[in-house]
Protein backbone atom coordinates (compact mmCIF):
# COMPACT_ATOMS: atom_id res chain seq x y z
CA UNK A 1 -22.44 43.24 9.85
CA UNK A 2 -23.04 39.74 8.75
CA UNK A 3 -24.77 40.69 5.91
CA UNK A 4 -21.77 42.59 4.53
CA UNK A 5 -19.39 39.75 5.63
CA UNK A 6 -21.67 37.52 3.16
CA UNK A 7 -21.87 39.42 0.70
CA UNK A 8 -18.27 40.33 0.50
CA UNK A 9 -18.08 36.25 0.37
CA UNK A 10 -20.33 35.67 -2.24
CA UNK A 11 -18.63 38.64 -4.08
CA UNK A 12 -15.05 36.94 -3.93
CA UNK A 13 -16.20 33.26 -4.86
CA UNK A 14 -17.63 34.43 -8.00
CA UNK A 15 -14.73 36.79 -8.96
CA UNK A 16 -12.58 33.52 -8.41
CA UNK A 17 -15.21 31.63 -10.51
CA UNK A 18 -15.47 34.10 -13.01
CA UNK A 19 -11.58 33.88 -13.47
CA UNK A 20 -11.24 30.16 -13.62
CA UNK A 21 -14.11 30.04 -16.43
CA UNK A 22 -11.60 32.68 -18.19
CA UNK A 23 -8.90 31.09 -17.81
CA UNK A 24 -9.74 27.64 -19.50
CA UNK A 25 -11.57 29.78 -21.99
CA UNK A 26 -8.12 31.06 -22.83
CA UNK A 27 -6.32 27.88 -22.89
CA UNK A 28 -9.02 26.10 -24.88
CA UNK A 29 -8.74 29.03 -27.63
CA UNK A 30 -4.58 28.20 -27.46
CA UNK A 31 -4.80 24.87 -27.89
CA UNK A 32 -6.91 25.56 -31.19
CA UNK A 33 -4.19 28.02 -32.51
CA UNK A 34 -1.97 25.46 -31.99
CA UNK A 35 -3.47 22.85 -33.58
CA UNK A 36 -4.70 25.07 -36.49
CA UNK A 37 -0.53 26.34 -37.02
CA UNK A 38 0.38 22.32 -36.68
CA UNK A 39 -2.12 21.70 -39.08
CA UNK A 40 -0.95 24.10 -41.46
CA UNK A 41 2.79 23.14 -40.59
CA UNK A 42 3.86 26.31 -39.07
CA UNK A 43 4.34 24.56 -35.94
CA UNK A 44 5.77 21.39 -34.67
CA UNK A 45 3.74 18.92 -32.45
CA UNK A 46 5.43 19.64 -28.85
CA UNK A 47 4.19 16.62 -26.72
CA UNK A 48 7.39 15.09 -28.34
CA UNK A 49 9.90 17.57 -27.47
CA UNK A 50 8.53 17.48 -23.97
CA UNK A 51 8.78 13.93 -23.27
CA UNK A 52 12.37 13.79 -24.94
CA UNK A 53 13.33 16.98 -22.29
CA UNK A 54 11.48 14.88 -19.13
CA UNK A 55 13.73 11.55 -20.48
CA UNK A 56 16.88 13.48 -20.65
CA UNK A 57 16.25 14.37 -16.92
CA UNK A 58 15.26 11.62 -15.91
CA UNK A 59 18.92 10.40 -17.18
CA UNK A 60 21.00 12.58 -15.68
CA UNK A 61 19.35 11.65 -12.50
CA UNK A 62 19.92 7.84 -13.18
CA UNK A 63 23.48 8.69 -14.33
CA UNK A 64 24.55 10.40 -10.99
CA UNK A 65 24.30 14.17 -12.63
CA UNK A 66 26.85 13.03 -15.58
CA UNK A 67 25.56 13.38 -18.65
């Protein structure tokens, strides 16, 4: 009984690890599609546009909600 509980342990941590090592995989290969498009100027840098959207809230909260 133990032995199956174990296992069934060891079984799930390594699915989860597997997954995590996938995932950042993934979002390694994105960020190099997005840098390649940048670099070929099919694409916009975004860090920008993010900050400016985070400011702009950041306002409205200063402001009282009025914009």
């Amino acid at each position: 009984m133990w032995f199956s509980a174990i296992k069934m342990a060891m079984s799930a941590g390594s699915h989860i690890y597997k997954k995590r090592q996938e995932t950042k995989m993934r979002m390694a290969d994105a960020q190099y599609l997005h840098a390649e498009k940048m670099a070929r100027g099919e694409e916009a840098y975004q860090g920008k546009l993010l900050e400016a959207r985070q400011n702009k809230g950041t306002q409205i909260f200063r402001n009282g909600g009025k914009k």
